[in-house]
Protein backbone atom coordinates (compact mmCIF):
# COMPACT_ATOMS: atom_id res chain seq x y z
CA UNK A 1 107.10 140.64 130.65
CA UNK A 2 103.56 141.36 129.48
CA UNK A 3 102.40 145.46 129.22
CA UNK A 4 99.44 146.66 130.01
CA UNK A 5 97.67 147.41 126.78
CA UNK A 6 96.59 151.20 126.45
CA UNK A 7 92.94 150.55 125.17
CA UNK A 8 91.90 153.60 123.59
CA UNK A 9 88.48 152.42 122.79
CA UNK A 10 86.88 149.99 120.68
CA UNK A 11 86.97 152.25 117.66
CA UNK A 12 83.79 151.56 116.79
CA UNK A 13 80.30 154.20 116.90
CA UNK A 14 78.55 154.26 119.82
CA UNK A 15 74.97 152.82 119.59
CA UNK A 16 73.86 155.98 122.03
CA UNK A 17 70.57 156.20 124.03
CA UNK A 18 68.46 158.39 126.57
CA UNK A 19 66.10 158.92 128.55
CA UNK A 20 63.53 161.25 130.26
CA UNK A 21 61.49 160.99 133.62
CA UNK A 22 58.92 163.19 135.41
CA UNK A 23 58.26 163.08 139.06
CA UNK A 24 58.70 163.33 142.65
CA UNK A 25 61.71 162.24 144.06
CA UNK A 26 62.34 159.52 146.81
CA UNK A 27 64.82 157.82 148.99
CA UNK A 28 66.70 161.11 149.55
CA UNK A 29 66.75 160.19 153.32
CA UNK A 30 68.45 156.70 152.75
CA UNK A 31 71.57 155.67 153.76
CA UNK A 32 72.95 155.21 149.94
CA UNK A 33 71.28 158.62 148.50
CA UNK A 34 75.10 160.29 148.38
CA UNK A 35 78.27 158.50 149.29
CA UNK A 36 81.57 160.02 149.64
CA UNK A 37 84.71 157.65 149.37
CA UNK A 38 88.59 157.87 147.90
CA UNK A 39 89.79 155.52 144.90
CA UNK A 40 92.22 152.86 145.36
CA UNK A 41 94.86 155.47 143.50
CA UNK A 42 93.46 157.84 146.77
CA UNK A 43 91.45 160.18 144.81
CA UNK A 44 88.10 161.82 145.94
CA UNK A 45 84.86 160.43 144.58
CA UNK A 46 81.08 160.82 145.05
CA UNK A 47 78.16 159.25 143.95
CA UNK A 48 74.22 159.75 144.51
CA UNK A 49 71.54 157.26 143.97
CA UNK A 50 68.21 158.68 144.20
CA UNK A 51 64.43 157.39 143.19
CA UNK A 52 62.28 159.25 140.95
CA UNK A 53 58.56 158.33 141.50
CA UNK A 54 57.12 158.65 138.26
CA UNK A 55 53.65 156.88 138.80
CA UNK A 56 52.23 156.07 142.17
CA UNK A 57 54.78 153.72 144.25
CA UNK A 58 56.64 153.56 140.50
CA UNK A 59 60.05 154.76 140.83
CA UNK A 60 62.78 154.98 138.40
CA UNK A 61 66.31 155.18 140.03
CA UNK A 62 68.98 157.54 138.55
CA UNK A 63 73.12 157.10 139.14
CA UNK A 64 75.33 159.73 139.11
CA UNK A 65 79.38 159.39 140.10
CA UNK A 66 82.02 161.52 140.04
CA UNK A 67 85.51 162.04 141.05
CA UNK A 68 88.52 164.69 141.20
CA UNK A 69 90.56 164.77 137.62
CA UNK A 70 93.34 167.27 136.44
CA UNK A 71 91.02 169.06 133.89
CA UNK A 72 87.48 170.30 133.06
CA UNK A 73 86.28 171.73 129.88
CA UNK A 74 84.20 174.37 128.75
CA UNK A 75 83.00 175.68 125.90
CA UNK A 76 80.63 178.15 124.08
CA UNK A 77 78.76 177.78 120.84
CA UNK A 78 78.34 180.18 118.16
CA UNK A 79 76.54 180.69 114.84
CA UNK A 80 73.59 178.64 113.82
CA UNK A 81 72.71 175.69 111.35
CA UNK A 82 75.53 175.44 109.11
CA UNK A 83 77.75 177.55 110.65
CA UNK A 84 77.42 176.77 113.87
CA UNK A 85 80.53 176.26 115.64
CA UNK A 86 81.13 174.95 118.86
CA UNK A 87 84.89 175.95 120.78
CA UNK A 88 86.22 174.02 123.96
CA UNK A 89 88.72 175.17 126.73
CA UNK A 90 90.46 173.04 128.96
CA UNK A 91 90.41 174.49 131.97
CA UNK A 92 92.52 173.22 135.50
CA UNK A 93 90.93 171.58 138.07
CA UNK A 94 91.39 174.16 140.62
CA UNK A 95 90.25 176.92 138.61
CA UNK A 96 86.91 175.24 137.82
CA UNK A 97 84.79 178.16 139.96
CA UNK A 98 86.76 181.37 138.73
CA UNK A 99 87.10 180.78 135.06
CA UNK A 100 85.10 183.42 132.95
CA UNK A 101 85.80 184.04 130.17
CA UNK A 102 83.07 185.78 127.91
CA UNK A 103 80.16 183.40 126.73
CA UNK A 104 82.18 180.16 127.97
CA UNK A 105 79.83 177.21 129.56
CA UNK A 106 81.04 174.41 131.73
CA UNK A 107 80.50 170.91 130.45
CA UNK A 108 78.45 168.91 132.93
CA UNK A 109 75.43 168.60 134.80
CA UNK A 110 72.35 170.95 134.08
CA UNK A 111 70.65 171.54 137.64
CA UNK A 112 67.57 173.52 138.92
CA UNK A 113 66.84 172.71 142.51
CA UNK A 114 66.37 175.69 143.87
CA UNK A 115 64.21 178.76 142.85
CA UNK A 116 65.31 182.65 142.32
CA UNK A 117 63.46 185.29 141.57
CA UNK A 118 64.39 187.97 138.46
CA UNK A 119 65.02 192.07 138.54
CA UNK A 120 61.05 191.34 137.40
CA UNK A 121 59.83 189.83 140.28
CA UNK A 122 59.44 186.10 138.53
CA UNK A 123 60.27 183.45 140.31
CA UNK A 124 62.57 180.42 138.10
CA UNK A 125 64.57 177.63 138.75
CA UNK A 126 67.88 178.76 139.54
CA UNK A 127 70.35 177.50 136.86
CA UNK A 128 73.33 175.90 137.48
CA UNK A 129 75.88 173.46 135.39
CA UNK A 130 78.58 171.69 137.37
CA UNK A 131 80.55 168.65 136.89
CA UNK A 132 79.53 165.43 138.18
CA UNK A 133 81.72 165.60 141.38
CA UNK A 134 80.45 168.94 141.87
CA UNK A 135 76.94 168.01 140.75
CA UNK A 136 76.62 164.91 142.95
CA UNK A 137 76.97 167.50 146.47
CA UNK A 138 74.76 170.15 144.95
CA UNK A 139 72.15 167.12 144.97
CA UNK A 140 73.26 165.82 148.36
CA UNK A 141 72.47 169.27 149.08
CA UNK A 142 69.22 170.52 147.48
CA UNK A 143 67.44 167.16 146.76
CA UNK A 144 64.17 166.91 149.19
CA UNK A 145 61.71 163.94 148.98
CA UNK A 146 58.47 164.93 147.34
CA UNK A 147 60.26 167.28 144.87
CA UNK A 148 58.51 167.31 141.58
CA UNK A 149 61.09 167.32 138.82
CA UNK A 150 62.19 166.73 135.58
CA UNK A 151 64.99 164.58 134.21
CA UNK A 152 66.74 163.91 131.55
CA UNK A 153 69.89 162.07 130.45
CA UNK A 154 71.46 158.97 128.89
CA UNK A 155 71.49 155.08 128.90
CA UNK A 156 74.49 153.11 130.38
CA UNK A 157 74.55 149.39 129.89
CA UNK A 158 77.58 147.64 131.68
CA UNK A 159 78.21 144.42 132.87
CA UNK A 160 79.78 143.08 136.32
CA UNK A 161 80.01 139.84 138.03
CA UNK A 162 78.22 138.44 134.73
CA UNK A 163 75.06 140.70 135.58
CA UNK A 164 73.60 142.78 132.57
CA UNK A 165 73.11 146.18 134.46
CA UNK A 166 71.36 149.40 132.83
CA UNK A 167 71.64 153.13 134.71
CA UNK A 168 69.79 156.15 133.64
CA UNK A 169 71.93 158.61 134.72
CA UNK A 170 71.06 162.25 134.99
CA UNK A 171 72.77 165.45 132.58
CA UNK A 172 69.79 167.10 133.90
CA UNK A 173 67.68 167.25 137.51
CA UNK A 174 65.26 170.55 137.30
CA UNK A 175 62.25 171.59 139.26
CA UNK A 176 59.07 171.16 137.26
CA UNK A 177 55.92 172.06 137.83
CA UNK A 178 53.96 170.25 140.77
CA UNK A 179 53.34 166.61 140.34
CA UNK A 180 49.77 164.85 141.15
CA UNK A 181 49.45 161.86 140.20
CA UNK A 182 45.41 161.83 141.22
CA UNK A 183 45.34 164.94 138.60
CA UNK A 184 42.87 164.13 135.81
CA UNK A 185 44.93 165.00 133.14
CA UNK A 186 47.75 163.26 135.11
CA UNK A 187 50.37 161.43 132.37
CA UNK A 188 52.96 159.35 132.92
CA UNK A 189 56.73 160.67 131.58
CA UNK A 190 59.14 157.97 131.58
CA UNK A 191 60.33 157.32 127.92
CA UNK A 192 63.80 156.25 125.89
CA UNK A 193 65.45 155.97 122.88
CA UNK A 194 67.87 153.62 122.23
CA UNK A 195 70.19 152.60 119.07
CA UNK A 196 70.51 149.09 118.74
CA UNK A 197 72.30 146.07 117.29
CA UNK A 198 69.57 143.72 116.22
CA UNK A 199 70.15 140.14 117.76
CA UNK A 200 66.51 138.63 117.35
CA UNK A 201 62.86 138.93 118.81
CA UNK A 202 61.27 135.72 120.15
CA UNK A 203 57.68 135.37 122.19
CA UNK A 204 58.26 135.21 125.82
CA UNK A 205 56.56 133.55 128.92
CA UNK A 206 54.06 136.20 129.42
CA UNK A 207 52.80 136.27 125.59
CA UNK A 208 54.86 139.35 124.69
CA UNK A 209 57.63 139.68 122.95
CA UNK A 210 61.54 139.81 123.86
CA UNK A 211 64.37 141.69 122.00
CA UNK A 212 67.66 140.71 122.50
CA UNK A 213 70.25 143.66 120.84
CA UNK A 214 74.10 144.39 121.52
CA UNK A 215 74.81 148.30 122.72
CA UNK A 216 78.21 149.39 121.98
CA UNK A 217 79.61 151.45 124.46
CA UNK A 218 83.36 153.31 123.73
CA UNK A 219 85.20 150.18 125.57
CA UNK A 220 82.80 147.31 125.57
CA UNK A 221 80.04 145.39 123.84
CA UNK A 222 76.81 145.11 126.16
CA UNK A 223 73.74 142.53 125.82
CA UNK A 224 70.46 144.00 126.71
CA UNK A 225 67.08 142.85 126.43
CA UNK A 226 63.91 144.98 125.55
CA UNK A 227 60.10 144.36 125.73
CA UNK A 228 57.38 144.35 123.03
CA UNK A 229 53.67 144.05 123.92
CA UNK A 230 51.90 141.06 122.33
CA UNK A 231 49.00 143.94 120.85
CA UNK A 232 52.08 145.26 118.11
CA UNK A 233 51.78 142.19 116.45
CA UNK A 234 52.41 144.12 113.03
CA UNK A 235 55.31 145.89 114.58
CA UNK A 236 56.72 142.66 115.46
CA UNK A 237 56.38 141.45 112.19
CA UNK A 238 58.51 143.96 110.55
CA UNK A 239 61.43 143.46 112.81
CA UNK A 240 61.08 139.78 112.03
CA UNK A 241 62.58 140.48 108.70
CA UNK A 242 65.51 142.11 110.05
CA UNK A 243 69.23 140.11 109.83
CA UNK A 244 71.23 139.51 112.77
CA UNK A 245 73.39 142.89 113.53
CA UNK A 246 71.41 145.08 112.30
CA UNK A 247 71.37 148.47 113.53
CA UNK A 248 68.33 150.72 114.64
CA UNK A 249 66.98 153.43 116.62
CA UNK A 250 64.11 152.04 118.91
CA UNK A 251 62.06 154.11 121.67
CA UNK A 252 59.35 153.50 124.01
CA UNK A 253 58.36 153.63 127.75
CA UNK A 254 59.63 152.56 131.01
CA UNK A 255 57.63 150.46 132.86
CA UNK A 256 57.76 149.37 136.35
CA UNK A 257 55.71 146.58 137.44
CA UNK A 258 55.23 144.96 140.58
CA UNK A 259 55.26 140.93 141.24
CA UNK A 260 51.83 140.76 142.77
CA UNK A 261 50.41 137.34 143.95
CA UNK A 262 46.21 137.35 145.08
CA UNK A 263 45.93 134.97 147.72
CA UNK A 264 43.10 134.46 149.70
CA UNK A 265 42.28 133.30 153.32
CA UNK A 266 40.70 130.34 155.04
CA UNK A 267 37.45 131.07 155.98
CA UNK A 268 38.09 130.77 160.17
CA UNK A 269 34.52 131.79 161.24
CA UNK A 270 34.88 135.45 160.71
CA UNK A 271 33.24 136.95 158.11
CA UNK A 272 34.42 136.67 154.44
CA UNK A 273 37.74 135.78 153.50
CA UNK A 274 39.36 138.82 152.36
CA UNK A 275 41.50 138.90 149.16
CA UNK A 276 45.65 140.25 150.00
CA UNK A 277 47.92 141.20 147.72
CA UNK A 278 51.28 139.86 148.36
CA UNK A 279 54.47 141.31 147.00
CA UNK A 280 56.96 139.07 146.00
CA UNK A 281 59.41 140.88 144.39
CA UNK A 282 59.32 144.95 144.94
CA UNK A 283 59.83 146.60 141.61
CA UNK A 284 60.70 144.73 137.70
CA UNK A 285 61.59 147.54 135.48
CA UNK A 286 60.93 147.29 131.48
CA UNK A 287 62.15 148.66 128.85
CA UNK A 288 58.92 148.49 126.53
CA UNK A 289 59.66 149.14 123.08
CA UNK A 290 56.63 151.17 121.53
CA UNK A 291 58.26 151.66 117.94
CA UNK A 292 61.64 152.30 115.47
CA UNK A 293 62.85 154.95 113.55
CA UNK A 294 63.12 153.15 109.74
CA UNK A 295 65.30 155.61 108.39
CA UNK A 296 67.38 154.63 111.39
CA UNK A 297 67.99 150.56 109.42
CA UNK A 298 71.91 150.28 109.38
CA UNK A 299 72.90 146.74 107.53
CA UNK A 300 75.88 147.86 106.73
CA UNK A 301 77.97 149.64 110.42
CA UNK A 302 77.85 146.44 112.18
CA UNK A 303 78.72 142.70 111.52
CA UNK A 304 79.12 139.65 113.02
CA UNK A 305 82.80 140.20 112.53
CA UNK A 306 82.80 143.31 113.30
CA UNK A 307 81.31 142.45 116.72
CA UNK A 308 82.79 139.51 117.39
CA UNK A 309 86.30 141.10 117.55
CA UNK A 310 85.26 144.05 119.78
CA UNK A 311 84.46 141.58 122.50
CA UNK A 312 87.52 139.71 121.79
CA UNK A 313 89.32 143.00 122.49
CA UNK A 314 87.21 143.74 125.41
CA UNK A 315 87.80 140.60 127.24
CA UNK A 316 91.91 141.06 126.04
CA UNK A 317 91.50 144.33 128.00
CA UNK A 318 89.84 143.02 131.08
CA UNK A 319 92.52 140.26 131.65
CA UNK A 320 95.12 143.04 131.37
CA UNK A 321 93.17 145.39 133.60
CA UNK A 322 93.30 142.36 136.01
CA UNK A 323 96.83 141.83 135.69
CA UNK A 324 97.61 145.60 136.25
CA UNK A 325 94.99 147.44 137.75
CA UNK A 326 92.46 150.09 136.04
CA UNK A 327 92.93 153.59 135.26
CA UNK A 328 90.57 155.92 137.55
CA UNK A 329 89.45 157.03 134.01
CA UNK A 330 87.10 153.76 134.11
CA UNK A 331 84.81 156.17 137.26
CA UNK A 332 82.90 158.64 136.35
CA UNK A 333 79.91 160.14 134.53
CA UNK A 334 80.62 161.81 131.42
CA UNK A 335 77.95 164.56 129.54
CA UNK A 336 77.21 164.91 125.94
CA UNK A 337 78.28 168.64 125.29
CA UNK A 338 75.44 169.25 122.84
CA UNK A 339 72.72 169.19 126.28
CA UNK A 340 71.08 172.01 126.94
CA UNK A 341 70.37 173.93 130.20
CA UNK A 342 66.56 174.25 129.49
CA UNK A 343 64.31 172.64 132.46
CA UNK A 344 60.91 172.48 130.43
CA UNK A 345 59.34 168.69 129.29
CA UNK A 346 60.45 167.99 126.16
């Protein structure tokens, strides 16, 4: 009889990203914003899906999930540079709200969406950090289209049905200052940074130029594609001369464009024809590479090898997941427990 292998992980480091967005937020009034639903295994889960408009009609969407689980952890940080040390508690579900102990932080979402104001009379974003089940109501609750906020968080790619997908999802939502994008000194926020495994760089349809990389996530190998404008010809150049698998940090802008076709009409006797601009696909977004970190080269943590038997093991794992079911560990949004609480632009 065949067992279900207990996949602990590729074993290999993560080729981490993230992101940050400024804006107002959108869609808060659809149907999909915040969902509520039990696992197959009958456990409690939420999940919100909300737009942040970061240029005018140019939104970014953001993914959160999260579910019920035995355990949360904690943790505070003391010391600094060198002997900084950072201690975590486990702490039980159930106990998530009361447990204070001195100095002691949960490890989750950093929110702001609502004000307070101090013993001095200044008015601040009202801190909170809660888990991502917890997180995903507080959002259901507080979010309000037209919201000006700031964002913050990491890059997921996955894969399902044969579909590359990437999320942006959130370890921080906090009121910002007001938004306007008709402000002269209006600028766009919407940036990433992404490690990479180097696959190649060939010119695409539109004249630019298209990256294809591997991301390795903690139980699966990922292809993604990234953007370089034709004008970084030099930039180009350079990565030209990288080999296959090589690792990098890249970073640059998200970009949302719109499919816009010009069409004109007949001229039927009255007046000029008058130019329309047809949609015909709502939103493409881009991940446009701007430039690499070069102290970032890594020829020697990835290989083709190397690579090549992580998917093996990946696919060896989905056929078993298939045979037996998944663990509910596969839901859920976790945090990086180095993220900070602070709601200022980077």
């Amino acid at each position: 009889m065949a067992e279900k292998k207990n996949n602990k992980g590729l074993g290999l480091q993560e080729t981490k990203g993230s992101f940050q967005i400024r804006g107002k937020l959108t869609g808060c009034d659809k149907d999909k914003f915040y969902t509520e639903l039990t696992t197959s295994t009958g456990k409690p889960m939420r999940m919100v899906n909300v737009g942040v408009e970061i240029d005018k009609n140019k939104s970014v969407y953001i993914n959160l999930n999260g579910m019920e689980r035995d355990v949360v952890y904690f943790s505070k940080t003391e010391g600094k540079g060198k002997d900084r040390k950072t201690t975590t508690e486990k702490v039980k579900w159930a106990d998530r709200f009361t447990f204070n102990k001195k100095d002691f932080r949960p490890i989750g979402i950093n929110l702001g969406l609502t004000k307070v104001v101090d013993s001095m009379g200044k008015e601040g974003n009202d801190k909170k950090i809660l888990v991502e089940y917890d997180a995903c109501k507080y959002i259901a609750d507080n979010a309000k289209d037209g919201m000006s906020v700031f964002v913050r968080g990491k890059n997921e790619f996955s894969t399902y049905q044969d579909r590359h997908q990437t999320r942006f999802v959130p370890s921080q939502i906090s009121l910002c200052k007001e938004v306007n994008f008709d402000a002269e000194d209006f600028n766009v926020i919407g940036n990433f940074e992404q490690v990479i495994v180097f696959m190649g760089i060939e010119k695409n349809d539109e004249g630019n130029f298209t990256v294809s990389a591997k991301i390795v996530t903690y139980n699966s190998v990922e292809d993604a594609e990234f953007v370089i404008d034709k004008s970084k010809s030099k930039f180009v150049s350079t990565l030209r001369k990288l080999k296959p698998y090589t690792a990098l940090k890249v970073f640059g802008d998200i970009v949302i464009e719109h499919d816009i076709e010009e069409i004109e009409e007949d001229d039927d006797g009255w007046g000029e024809s008058n130019p329309m601009d047809r949609v015909n696909n709502p939103t493409k977004r881009i991940l446009l590479i701007t430039g690499a970190d070069k102290d970032s080269v890594d020829t020697e943590l990835y290989s083709e090898e190397i690579i090549d038997k992580a998917i093996a093991k990946t696919k060896a794992t989905e056929n078993a997941n298939k045979d037996f079911g998944s663990d509910d560990n596969d839901w859920g949004s976790v945090s990086d427990n180095d993220l900070t609480d602070e709601d200022d632009e980077w």
